[in-house]
N, C-alpha and C. Protein backbone atom coordinates (compact mmCIF):
# COMPACT_ATOMS: atom_id res chain seq x y z
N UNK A 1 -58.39 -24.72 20.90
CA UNK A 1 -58.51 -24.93 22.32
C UNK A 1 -57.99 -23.68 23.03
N UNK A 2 -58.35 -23.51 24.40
CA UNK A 2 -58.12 -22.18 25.09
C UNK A 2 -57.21 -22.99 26.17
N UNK A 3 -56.06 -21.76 26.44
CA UNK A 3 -54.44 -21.74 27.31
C UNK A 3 -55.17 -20.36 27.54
N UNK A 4 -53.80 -20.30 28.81
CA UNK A 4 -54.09 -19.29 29.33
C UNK A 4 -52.28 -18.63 29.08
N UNK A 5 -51.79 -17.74 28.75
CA UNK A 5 -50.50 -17.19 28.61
C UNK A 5 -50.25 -15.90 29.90
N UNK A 6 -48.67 -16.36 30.79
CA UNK A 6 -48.65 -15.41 31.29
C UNK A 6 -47.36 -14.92 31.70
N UNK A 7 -46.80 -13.68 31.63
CA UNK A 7 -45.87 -13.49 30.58
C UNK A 7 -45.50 -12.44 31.81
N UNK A 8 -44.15 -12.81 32.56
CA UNK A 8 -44.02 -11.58 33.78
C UNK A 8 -42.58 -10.89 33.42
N UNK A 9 -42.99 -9.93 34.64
CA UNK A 9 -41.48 -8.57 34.11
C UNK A 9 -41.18 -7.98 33.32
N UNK A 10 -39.84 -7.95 32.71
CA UNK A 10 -39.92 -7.45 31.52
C UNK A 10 -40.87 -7.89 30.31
N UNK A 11 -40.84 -8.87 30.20
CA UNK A 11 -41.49 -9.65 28.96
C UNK A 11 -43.27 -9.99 28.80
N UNK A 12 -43.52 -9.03 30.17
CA UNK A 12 -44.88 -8.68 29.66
C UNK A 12 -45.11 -7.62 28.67
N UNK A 13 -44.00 -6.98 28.06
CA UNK A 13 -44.40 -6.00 26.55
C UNK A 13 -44.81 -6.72 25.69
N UNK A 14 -44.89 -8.19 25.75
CA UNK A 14 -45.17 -9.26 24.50
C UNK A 14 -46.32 -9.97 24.63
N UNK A 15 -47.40 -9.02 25.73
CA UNK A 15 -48.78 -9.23 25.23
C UNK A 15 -49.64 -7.98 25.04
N UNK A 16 -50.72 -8.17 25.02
CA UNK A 16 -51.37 -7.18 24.33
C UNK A 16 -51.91 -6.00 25.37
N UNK A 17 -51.73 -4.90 25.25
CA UNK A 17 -51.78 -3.26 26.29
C UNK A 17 -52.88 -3.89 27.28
N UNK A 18 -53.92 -4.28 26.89
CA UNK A 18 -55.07 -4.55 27.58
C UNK A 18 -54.53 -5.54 29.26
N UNK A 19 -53.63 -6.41 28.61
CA UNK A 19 -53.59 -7.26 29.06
C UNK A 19 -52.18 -7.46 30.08
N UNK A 20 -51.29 -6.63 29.84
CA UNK A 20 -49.93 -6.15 30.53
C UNK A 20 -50.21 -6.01 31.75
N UNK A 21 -51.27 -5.39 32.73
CA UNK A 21 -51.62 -5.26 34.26
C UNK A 21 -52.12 -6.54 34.94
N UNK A 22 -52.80 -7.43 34.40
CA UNK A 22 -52.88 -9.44 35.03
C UNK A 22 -51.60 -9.82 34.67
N UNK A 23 -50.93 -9.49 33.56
CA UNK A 23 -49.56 -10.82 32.64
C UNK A 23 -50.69 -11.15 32.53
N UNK A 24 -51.43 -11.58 32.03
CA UNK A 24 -52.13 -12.98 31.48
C UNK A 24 -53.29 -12.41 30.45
N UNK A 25 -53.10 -13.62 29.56
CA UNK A 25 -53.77 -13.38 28.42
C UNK A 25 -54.42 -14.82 28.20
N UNK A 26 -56.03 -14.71 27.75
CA UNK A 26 -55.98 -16.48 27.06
C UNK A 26 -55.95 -16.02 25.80
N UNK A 27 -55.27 -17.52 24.84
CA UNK A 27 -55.14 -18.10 23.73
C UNK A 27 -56.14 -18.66 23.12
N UNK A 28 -56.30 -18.65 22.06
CA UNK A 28 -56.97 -19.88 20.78
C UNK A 28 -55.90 -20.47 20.03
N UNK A 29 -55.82 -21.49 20.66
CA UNK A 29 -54.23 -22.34 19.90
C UNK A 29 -54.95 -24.03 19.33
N UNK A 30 -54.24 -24.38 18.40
CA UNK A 30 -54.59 -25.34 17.39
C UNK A 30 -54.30 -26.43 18.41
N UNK A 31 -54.81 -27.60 18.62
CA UNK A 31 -54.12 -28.65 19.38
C UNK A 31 -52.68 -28.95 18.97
N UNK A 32 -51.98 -29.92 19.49
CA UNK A 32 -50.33 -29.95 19.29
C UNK A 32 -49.87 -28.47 19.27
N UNK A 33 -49.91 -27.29 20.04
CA UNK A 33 -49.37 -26.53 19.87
C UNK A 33 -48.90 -26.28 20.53
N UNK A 34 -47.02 -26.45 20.52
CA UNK A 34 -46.02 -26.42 21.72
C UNK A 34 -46.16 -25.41 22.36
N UNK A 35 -45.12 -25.56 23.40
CA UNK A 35 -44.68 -24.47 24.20
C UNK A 35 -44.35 -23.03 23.28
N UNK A 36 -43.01 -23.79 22.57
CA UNK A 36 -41.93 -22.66 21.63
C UNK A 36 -42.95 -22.13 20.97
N UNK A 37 -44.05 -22.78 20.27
CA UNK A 37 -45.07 -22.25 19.21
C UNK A 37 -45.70 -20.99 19.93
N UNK A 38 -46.09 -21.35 20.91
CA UNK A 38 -46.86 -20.69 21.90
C UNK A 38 -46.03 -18.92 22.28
N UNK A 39 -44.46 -19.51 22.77
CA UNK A 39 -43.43 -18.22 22.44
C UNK A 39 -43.60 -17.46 21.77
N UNK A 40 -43.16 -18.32 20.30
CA UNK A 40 -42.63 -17.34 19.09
C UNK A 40 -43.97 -16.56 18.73
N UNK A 41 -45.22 -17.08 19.20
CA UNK A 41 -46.42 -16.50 18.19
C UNK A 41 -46.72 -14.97 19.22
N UNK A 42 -46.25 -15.15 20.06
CA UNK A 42 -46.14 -13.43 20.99
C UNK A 42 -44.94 -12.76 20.93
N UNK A 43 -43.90 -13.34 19.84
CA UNK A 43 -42.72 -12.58 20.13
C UNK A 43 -41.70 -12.74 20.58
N UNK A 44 -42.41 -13.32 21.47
CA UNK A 44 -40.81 -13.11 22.79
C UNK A 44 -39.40 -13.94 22.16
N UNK A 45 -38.68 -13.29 22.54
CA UNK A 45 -37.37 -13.81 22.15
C UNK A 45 -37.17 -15.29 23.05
N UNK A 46 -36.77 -16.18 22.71
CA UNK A 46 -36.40 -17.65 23.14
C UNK A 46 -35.36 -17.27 24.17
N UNK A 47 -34.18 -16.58 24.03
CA UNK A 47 -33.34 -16.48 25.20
C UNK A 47 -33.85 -15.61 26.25
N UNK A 48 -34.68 -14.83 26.20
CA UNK A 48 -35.00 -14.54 27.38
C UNK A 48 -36.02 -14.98 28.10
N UNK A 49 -36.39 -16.51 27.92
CA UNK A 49 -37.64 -17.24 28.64
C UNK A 49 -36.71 -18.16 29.17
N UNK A 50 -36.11 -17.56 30.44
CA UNK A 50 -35.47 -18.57 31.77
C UNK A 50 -35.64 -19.79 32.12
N UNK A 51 -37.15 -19.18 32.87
CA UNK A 51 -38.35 -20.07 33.69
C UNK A 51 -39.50 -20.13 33.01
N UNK A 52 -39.87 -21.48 32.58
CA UNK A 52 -41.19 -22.12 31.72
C UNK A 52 -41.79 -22.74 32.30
N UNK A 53 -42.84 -22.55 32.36
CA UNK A 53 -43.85 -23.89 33.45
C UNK A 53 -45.63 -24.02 33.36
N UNK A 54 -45.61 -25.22 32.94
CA UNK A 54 -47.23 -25.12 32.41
C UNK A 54 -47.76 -26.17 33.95
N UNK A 55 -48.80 -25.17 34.27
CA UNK A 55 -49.47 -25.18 35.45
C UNK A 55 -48.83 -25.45 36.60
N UNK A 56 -47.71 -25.07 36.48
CA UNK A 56 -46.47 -25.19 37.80
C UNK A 56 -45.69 -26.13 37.97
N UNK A 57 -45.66 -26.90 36.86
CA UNK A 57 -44.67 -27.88 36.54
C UNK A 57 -43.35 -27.04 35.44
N UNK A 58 -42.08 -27.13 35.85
CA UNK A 58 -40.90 -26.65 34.92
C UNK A 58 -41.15 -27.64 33.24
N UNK A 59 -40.45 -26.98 32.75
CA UNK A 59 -40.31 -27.11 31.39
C UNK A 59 -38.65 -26.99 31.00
N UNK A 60 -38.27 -27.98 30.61
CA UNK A 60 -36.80 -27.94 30.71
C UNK A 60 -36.80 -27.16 29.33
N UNK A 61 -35.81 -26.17 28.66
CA UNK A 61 -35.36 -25.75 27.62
C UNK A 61 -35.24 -27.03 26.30
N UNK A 62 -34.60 -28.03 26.73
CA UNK A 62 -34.71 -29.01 25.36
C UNK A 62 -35.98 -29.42 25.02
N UNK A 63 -36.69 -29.74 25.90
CA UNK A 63 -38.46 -30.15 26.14
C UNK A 63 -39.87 -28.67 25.35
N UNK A 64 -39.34 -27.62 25.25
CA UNK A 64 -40.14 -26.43 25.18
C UNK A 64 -40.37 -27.21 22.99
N UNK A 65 -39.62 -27.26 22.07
CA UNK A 65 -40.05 -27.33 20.78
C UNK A 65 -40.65 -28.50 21.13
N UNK A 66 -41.41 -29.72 21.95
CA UNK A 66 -42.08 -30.35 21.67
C UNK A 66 -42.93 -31.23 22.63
N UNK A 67 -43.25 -29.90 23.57
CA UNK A 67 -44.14 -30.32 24.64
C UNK A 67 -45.16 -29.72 24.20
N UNK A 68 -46.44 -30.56 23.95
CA UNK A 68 -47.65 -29.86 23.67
C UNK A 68 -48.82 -29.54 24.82
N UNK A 69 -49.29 -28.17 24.61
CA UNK A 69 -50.20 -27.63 25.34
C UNK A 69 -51.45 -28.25 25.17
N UNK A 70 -52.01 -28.32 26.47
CA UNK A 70 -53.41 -28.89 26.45
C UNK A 70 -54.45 -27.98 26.73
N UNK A 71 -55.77 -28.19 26.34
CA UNK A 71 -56.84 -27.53 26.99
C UNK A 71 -57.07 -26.95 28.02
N UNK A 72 -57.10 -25.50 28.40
CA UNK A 72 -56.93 -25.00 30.01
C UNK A 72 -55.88 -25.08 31.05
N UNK A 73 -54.75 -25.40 29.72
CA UNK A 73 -53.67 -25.28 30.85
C UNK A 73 -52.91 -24.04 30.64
N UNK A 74 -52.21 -23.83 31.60
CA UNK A 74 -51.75 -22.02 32.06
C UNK A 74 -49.78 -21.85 31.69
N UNK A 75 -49.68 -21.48 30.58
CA UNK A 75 -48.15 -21.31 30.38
C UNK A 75 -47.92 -20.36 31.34
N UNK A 76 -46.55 -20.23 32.17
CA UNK A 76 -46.15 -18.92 32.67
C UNK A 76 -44.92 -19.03 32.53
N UNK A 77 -44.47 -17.68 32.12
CA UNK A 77 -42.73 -17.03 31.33
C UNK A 77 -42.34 -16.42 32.70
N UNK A 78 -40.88 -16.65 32.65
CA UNK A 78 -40.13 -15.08 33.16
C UNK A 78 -38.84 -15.04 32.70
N UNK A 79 -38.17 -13.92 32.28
CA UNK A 79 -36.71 -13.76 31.97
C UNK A 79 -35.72 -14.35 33.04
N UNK A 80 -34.78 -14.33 33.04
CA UNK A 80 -33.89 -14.47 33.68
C UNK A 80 -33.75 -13.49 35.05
N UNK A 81 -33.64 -14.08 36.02
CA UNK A 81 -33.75 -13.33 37.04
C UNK A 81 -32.47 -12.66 37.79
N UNK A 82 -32.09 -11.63 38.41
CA UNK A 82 -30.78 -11.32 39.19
C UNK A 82 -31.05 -10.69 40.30
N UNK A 83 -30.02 -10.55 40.95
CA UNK A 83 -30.42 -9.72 42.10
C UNK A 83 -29.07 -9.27 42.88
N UNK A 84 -29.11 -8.78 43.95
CA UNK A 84 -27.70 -8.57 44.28
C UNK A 84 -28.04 -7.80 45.65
């Protein structure tokens, strides 16, 4: 099934060159394929995915190893944010 992955700030180095100027990349992911699955298979380190949210709904951190992605729906990452 096709997701759409989109991966901002720093942690857009963890998709592919082409694809670093949208953040966004689509997927071919197996059905049941979590959030975390969805993570680890680009890389990205787990502590630095803050803010999780599939189609603009949050994703709590305990919920990410076993919330499964559906058909056409849109993961979006960001690190931890600061400011000052």
């Amino acid at each position: 099934m096709k997701i759409t992955l989109k991966l901002f700030a720093s942690l857009a180095v963890h998709l592919p060159a082409e694809a670093r100027s949208s953040h966004k990349v689509d997927l071919d992911v197996d059905p049941g394929t979590t959030v975390l699955d969805v993570i680890r298979r680009q890389g990205v380190p787990e502590a630095l995915c803050a803010i999780v949210l599939i189609d603009g709904v949050w994703v709590a951190r305990p919920d990410r190893a076993t919330r499964a992605m559906s058909e056409g729906q849109v993961l979006a990452v960001w690190p931890p944010v600061a400011g000052g």
